[in-house]
PDB file of N, CA and C in Angstrom:
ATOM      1  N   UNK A   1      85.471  78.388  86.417  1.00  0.00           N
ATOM      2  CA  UNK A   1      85.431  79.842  86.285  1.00  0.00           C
ATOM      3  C   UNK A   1      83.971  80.287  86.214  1.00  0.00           C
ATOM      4  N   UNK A   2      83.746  81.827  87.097  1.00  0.00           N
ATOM      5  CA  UNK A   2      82.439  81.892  87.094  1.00  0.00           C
ATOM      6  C   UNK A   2      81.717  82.758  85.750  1.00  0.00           C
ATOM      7  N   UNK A   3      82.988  83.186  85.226  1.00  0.00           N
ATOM      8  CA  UNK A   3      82.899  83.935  84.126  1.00  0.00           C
ATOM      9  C   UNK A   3      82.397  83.207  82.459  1.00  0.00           C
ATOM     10  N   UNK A   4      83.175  81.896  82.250  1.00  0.00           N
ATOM     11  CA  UNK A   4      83.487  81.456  81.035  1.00  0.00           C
ATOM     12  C   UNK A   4      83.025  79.847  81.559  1.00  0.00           C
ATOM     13  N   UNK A   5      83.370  79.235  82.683  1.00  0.00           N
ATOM     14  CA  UNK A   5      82.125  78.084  83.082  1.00  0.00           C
ATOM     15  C   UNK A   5      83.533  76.933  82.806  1.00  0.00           C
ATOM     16  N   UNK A   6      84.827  77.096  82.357  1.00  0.00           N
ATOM     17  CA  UNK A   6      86.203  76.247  82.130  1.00  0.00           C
ATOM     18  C   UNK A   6      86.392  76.120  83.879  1.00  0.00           C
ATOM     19  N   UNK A   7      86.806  74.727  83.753  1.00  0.00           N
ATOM     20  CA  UNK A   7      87.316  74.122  85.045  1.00  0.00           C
ATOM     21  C   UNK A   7      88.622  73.681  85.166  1.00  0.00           C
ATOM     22  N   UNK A   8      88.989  73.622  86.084  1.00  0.00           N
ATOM     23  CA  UNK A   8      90.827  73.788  86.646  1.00  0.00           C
ATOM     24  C   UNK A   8      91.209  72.928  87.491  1.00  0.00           C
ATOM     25  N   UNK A   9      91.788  71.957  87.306  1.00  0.00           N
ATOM     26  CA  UNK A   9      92.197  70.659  88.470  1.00  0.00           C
ATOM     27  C   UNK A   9      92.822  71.654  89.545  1.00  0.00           C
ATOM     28  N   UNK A  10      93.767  72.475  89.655  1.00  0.00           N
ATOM     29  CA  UNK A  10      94.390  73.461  90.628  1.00  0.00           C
ATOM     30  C   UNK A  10      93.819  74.839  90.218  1.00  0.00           C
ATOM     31  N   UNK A  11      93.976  75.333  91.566  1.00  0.00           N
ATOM     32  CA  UNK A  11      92.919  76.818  92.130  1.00  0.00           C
ATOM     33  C   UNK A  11      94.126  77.747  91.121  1.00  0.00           C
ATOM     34  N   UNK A  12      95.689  77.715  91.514  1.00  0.00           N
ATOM     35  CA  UNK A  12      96.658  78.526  90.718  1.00  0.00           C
ATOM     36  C   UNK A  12      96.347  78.195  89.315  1.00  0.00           C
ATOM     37  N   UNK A  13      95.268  77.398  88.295  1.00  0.00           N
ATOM     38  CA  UNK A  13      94.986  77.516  87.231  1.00  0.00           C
ATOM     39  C   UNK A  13      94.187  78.531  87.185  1.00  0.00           C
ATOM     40  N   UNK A  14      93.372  78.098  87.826  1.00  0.00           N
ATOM     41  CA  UNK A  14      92.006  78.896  87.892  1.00  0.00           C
ATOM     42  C   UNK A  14      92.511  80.521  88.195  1.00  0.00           C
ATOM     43  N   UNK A  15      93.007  80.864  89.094  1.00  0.00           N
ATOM     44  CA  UNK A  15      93.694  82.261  89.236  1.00  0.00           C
ATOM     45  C   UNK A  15      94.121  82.845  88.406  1.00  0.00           C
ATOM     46  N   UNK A  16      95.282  82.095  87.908  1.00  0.00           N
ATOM     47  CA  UNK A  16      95.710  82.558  86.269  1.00  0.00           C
ATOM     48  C   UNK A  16      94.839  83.005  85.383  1.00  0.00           C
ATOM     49  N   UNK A  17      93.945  82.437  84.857  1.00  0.00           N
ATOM     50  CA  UNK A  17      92.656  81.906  84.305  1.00  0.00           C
ATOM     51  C   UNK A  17      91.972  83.496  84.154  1.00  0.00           C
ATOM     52  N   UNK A  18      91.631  83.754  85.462  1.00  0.00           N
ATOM     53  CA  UNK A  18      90.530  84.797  85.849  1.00  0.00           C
ATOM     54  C   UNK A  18      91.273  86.190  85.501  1.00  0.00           C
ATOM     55  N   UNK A  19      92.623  86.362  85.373  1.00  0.00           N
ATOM     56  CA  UNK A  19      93.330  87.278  84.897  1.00  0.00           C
ATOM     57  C   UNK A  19      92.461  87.606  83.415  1.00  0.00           C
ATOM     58  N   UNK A  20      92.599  87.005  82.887  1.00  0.00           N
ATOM     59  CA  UNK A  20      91.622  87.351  80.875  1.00  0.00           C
ATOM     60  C   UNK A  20      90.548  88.044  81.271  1.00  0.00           C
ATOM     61  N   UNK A  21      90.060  87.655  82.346  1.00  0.00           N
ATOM     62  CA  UNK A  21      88.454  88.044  82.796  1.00  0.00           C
ATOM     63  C   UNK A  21      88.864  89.628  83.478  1.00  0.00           C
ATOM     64  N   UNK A  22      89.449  89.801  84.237  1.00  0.00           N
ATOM     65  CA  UNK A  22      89.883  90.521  85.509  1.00  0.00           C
ATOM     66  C   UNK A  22      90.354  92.103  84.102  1.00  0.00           C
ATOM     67  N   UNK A  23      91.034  91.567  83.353  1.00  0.00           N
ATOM     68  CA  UNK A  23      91.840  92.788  82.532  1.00  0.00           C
ATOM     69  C   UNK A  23      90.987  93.188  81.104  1.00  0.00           C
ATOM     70  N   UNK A  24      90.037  92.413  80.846  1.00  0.00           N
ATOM     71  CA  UNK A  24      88.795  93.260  80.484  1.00  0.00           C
ATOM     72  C   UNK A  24      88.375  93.954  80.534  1.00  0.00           C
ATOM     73  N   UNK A  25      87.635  93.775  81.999  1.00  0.00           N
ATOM     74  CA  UNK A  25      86.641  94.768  82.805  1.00  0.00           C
ATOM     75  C   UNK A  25      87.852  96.006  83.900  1.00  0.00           C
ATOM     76  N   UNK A  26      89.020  95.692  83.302  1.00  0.00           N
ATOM     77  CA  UNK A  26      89.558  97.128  84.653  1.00  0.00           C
ATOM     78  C   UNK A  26      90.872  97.292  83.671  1.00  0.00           C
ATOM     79  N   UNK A  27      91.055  98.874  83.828  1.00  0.00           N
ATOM     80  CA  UNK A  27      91.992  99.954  82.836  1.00  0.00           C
ATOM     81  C   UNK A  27      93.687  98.960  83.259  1.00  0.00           C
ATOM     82  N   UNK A  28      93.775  99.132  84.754  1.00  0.00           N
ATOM     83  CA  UNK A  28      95.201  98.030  84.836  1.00  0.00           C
ATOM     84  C   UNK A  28      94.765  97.134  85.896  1.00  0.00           C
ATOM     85  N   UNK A  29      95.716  96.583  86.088  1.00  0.00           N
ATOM     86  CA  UNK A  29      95.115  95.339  87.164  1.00  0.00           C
ATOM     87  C   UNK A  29      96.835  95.066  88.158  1.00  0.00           C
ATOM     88  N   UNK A  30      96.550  95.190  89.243  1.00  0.00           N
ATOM     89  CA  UNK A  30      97.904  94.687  89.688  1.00  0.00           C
ATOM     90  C   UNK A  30      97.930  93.105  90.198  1.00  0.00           C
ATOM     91  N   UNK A  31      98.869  92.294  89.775  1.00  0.00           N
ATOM     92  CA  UNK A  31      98.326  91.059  89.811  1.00  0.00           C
ATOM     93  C   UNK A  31      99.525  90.057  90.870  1.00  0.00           C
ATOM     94  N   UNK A  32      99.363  89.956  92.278  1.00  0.00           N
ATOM     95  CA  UNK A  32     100.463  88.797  92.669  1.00  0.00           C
ATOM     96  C   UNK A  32     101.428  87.970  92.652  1.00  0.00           C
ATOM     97  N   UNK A  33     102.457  88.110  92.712  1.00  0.00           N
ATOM     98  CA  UNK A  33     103.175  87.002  91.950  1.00  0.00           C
ATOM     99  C   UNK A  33     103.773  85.944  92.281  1.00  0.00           C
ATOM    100  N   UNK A  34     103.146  85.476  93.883  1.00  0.00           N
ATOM    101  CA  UNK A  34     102.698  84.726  94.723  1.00  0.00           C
ATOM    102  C   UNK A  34     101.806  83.308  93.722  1.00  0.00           C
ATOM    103  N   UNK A  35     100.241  83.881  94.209  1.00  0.00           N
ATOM    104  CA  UNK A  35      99.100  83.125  93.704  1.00  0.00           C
ATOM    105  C   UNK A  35      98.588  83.537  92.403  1.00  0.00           C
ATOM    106  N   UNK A  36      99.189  84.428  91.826  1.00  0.00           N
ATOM    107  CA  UNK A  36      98.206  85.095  90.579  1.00  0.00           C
ATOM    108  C   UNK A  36      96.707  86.054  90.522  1.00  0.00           C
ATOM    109  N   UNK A  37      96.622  85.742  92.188  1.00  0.00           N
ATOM    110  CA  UNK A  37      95.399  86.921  92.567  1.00  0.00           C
ATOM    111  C   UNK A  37      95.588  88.020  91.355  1.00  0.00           C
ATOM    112  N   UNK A  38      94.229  89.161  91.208  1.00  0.00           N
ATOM    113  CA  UNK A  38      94.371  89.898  90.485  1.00  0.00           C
ATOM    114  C   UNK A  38      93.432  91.272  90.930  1.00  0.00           C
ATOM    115  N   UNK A  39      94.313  92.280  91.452  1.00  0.00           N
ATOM    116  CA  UNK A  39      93.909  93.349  92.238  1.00  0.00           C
ATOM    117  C   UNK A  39      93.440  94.774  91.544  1.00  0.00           C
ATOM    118  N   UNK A  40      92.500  95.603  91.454  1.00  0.00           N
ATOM    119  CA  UNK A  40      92.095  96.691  90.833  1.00  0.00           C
ATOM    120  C   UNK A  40      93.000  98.055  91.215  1.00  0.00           C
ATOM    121  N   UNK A  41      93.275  97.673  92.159  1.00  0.00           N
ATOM    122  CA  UNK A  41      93.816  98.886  92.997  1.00  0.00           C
ATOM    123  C   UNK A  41      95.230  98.127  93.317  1.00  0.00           C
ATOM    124  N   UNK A  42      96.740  99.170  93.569  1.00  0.00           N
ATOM    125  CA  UNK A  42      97.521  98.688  94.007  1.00  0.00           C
ATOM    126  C   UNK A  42      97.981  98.130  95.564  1.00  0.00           C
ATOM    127  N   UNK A  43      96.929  99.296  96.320  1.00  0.00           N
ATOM    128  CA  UNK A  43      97.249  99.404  97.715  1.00  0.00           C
ATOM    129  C   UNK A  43      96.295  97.995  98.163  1.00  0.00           C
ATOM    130  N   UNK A  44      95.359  97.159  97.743  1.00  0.00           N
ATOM    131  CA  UNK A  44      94.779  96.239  97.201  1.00  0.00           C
ATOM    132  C   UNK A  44      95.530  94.948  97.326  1.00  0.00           C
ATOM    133  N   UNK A  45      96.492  95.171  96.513  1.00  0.00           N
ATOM    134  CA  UNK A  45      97.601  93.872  96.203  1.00  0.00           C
ATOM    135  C   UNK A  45      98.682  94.121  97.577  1.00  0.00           C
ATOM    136  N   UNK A  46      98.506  95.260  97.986  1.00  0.00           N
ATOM    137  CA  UNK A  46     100.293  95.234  99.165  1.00  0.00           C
ATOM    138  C   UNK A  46      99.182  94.456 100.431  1.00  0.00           C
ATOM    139  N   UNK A  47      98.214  95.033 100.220  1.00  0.00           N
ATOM    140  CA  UNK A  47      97.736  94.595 101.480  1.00  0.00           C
ATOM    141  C   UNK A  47      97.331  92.722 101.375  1.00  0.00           C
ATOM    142  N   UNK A  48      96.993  92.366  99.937  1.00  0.00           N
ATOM    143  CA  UNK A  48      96.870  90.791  99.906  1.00  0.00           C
ATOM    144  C   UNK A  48      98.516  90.129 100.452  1.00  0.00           C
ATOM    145  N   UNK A  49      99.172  90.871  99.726  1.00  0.00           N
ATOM    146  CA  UNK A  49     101.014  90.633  99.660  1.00  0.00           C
ATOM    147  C   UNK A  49     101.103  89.866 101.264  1.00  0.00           C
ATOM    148  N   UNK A  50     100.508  90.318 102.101  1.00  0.00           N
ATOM    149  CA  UNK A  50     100.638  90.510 103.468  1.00  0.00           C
ATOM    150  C   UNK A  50     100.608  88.903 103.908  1.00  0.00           C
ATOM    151  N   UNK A  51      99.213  88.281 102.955  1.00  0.00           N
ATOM    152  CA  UNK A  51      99.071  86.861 103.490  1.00  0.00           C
ATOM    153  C   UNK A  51     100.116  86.216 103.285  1.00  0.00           C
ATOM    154  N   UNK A  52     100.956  86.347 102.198  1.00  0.00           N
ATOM    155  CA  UNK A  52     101.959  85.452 101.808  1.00  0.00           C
ATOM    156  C   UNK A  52     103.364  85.538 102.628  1.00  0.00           C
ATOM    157  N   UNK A  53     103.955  86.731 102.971  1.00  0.00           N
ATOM    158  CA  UNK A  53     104.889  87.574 103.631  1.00  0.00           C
ATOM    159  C   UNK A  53     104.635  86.944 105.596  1.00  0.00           C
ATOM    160  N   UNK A  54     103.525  87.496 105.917  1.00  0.00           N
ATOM    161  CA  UNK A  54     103.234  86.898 107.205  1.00  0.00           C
ATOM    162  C   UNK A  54     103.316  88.400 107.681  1.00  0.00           C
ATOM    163  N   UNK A  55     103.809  89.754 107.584  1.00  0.00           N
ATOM    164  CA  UNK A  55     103.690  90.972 107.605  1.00  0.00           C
ATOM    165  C   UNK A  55     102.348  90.995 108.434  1.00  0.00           C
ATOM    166  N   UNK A  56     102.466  91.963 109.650  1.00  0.00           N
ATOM    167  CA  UNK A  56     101.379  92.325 110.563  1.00  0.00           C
ATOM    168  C   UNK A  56     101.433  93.689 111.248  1.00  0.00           C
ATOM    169  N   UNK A  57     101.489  94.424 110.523  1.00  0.00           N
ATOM    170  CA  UNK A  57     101.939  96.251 110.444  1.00  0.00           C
ATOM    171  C   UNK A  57     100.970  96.852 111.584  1.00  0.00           C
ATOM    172  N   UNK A  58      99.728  95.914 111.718  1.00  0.00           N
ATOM    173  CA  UNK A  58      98.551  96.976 112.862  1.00  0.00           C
ATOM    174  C   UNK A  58      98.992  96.123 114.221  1.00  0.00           C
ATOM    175  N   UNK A  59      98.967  96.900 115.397  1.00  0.00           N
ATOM    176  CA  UNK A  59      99.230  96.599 116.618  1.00  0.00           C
ATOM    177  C   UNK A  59      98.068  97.718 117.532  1.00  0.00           C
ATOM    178  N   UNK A  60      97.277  97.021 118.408  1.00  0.00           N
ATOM    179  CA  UNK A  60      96.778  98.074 118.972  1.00  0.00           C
ATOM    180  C   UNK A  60      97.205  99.270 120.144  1.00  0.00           C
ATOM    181  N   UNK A  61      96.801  99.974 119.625  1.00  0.00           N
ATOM    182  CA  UNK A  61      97.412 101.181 119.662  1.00  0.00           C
ATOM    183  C   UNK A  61      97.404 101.662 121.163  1.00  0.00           C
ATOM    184  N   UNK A  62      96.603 100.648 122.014  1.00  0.00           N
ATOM    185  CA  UNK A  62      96.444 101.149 123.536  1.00  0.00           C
ATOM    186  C   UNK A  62      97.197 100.318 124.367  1.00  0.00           C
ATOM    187  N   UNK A  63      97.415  99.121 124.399  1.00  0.00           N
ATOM    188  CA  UNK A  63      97.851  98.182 124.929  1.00  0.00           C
ATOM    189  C   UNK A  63      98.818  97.235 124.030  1.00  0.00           C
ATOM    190  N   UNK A  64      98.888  97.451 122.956  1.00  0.00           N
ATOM    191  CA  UNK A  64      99.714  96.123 122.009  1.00  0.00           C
ATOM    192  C   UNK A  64      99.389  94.775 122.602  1.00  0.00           C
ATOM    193  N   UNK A  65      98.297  94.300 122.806  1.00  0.00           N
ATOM    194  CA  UNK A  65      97.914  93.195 123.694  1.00  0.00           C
ATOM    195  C   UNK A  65      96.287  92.869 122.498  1.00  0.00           C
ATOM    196  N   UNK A  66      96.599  91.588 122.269  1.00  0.00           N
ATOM    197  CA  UNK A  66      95.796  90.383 121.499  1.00  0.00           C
ATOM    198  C   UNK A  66      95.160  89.488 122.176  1.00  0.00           C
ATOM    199  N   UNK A  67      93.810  90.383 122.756  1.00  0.00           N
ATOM    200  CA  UNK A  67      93.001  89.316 123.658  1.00  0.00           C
ATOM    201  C   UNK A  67      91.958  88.281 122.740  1.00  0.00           C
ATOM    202  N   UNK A  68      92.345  88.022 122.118  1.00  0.00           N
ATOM    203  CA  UNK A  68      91.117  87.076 121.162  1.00  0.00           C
ATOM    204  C   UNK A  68      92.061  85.624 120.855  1.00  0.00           C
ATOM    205  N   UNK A  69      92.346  85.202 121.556  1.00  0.00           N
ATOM    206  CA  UNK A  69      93.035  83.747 121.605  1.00  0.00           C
ATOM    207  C   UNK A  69      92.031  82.604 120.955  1.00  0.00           C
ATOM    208  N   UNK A  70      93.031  81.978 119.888  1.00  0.00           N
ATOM    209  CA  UNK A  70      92.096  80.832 119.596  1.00  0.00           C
ATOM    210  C   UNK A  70      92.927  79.537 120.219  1.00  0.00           C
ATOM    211  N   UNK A  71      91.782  79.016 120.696  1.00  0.00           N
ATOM    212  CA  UNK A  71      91.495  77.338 122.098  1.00  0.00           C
ATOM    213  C   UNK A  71      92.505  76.449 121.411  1.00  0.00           C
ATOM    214  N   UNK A  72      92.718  76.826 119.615  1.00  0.00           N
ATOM    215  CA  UNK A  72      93.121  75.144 119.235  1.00  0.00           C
ATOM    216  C   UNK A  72      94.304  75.280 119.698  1.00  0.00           C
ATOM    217  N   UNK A  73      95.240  76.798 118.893  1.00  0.00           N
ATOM    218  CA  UNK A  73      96.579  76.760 119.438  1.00  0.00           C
ATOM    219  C   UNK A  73      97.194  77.902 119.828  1.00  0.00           C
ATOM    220  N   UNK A  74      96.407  78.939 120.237  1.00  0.00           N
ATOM    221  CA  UNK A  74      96.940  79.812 121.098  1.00  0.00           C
ATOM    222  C   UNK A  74      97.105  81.109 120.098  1.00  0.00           C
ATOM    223  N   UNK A  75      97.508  81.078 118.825  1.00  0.00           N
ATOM    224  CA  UNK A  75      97.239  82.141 118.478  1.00  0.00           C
ATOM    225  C   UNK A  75      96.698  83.561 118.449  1.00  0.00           C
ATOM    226  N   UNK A  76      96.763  84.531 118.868  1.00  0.00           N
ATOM    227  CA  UNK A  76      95.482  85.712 119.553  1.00  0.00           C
ATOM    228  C   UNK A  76      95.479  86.628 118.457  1.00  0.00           C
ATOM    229  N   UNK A  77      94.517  87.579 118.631  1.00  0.00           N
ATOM    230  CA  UNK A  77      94.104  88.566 117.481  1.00  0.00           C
ATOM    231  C   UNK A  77      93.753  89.794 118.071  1.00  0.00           C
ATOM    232  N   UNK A  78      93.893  90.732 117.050  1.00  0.00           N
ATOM    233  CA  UNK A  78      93.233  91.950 117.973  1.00  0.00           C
ATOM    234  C   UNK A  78      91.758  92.342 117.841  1.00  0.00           C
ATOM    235  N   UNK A  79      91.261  91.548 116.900  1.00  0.00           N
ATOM    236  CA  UNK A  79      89.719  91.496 116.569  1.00  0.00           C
ATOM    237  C   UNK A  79      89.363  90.298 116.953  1.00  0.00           C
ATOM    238  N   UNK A  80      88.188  90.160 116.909  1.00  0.00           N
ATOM    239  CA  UNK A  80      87.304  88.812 117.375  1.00  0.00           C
ATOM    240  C   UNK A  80      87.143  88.705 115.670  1.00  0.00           C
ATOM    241  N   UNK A  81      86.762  89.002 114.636  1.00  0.00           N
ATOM    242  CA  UNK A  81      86.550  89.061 113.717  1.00  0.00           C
ATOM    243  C   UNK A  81      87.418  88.025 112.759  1.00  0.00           C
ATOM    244  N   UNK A  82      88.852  88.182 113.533  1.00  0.00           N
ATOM    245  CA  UNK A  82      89.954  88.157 112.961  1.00  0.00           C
ATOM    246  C   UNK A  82      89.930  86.554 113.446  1.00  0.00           C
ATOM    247  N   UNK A  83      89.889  86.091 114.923  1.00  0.00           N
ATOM    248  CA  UNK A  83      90.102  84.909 115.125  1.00  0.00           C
ATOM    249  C   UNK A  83      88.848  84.409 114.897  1.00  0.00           C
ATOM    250  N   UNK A  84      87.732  84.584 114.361  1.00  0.00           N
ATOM    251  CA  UNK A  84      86.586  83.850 114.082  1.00  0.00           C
ATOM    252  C   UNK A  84      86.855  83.658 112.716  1.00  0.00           C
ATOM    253  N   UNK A  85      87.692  84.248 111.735  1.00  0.00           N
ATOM    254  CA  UNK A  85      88.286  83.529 110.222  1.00  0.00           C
ATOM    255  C   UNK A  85      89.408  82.773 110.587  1.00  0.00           C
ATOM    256  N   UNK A  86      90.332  82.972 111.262  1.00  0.00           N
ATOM    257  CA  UNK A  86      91.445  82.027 111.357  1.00  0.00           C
ATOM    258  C   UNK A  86      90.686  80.502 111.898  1.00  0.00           C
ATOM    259  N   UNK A  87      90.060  80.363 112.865  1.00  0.00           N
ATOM    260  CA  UNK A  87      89.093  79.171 113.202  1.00  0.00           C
ATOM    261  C   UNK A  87      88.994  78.197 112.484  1.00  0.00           C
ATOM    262  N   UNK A  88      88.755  78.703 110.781  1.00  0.00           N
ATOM    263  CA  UNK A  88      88.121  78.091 110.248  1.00  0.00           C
ATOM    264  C   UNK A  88      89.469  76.820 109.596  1.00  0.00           C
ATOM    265  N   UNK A  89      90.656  77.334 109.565  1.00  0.00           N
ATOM    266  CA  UNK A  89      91.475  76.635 109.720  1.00  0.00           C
ATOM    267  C   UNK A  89      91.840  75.621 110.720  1.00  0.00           C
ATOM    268  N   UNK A  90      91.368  75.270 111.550  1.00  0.00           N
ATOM    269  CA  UNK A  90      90.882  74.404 112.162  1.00  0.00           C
ATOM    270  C   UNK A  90      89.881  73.497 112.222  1.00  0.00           C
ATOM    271  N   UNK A  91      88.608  74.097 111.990  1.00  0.00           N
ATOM    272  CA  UNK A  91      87.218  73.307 111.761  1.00  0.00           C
ATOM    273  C   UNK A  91      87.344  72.777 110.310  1.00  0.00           C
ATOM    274  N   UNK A  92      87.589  73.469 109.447  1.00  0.00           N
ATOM    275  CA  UNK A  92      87.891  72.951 107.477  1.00  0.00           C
ATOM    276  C   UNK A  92      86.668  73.845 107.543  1.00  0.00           C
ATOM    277  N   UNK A  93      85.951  74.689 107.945  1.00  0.00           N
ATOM    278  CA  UNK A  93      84.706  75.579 107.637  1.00  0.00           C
ATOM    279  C   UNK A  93      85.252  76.332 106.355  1.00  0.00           C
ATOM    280  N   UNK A  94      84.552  75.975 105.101  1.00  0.00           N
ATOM    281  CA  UNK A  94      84.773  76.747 104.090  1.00  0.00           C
ATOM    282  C   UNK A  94      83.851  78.067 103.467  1.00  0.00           C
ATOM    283  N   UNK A  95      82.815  78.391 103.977  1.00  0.00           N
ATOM    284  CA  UNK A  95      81.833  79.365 104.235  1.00  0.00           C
ATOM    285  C   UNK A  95      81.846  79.804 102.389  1.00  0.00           C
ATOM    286  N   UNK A  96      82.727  79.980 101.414  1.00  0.00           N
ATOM    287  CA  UNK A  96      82.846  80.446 100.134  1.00  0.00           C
ATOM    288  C   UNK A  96      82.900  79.199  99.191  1.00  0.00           C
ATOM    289  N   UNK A  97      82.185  79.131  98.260  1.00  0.00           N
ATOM    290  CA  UNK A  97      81.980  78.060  97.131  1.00  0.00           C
ATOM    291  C   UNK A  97      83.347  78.713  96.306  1.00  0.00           C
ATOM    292  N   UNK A  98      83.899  77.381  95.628  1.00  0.00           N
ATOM    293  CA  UNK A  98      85.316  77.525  95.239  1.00  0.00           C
ATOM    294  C   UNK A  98      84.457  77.603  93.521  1.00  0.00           C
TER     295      UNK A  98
END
């Protein structure tokens, strides 16, 4: 934890964990009930909700067509943005210290 410096064999400890920290510093907190993420805002949490669900509500609006294909397995995106993070599931690129 980056808060209190306690370490967690599993990340869902650590999540849990950061809740004490998280409901301190903010009036409510909406919190996952998935991973234990812990969100300031509600619209915040629907939109995390999304990773777990598989939910994909934006379609582009001119073509409905996903030209950003990733090479490993075909997957496409409507951002380049979008398939340059999915990637990383492929490479193990972890770019964020856990």
């Amino acid at each position: 934890c980056t808060e209190c410096q306690k370490t967690f064999k599993l990340k869902i400890g650590l999540l849990k964990h950061k809740q004490i920290h998280t409901k301190k510093n903010q009036v409510s907190s909406y919190i996952c009930t998935d991973c234990g993420k812990s969100f300031g805002r509600h619209a915040d949490l629907i939109r995390h909700q999304r990773t777990h669900t598989g939910e994909r509500p934006y379609k582009c609006t001119e073509c409905e067509k996903r030209p950003f294909a990733c090479a490993a397995c075909g997957k496409s995106f409507i951002r380049k943005q979008n398939l340059l993070k999915h990637q990383r599931i492929h490479t193990g690129e972890r770019p964020y210290q856990c």
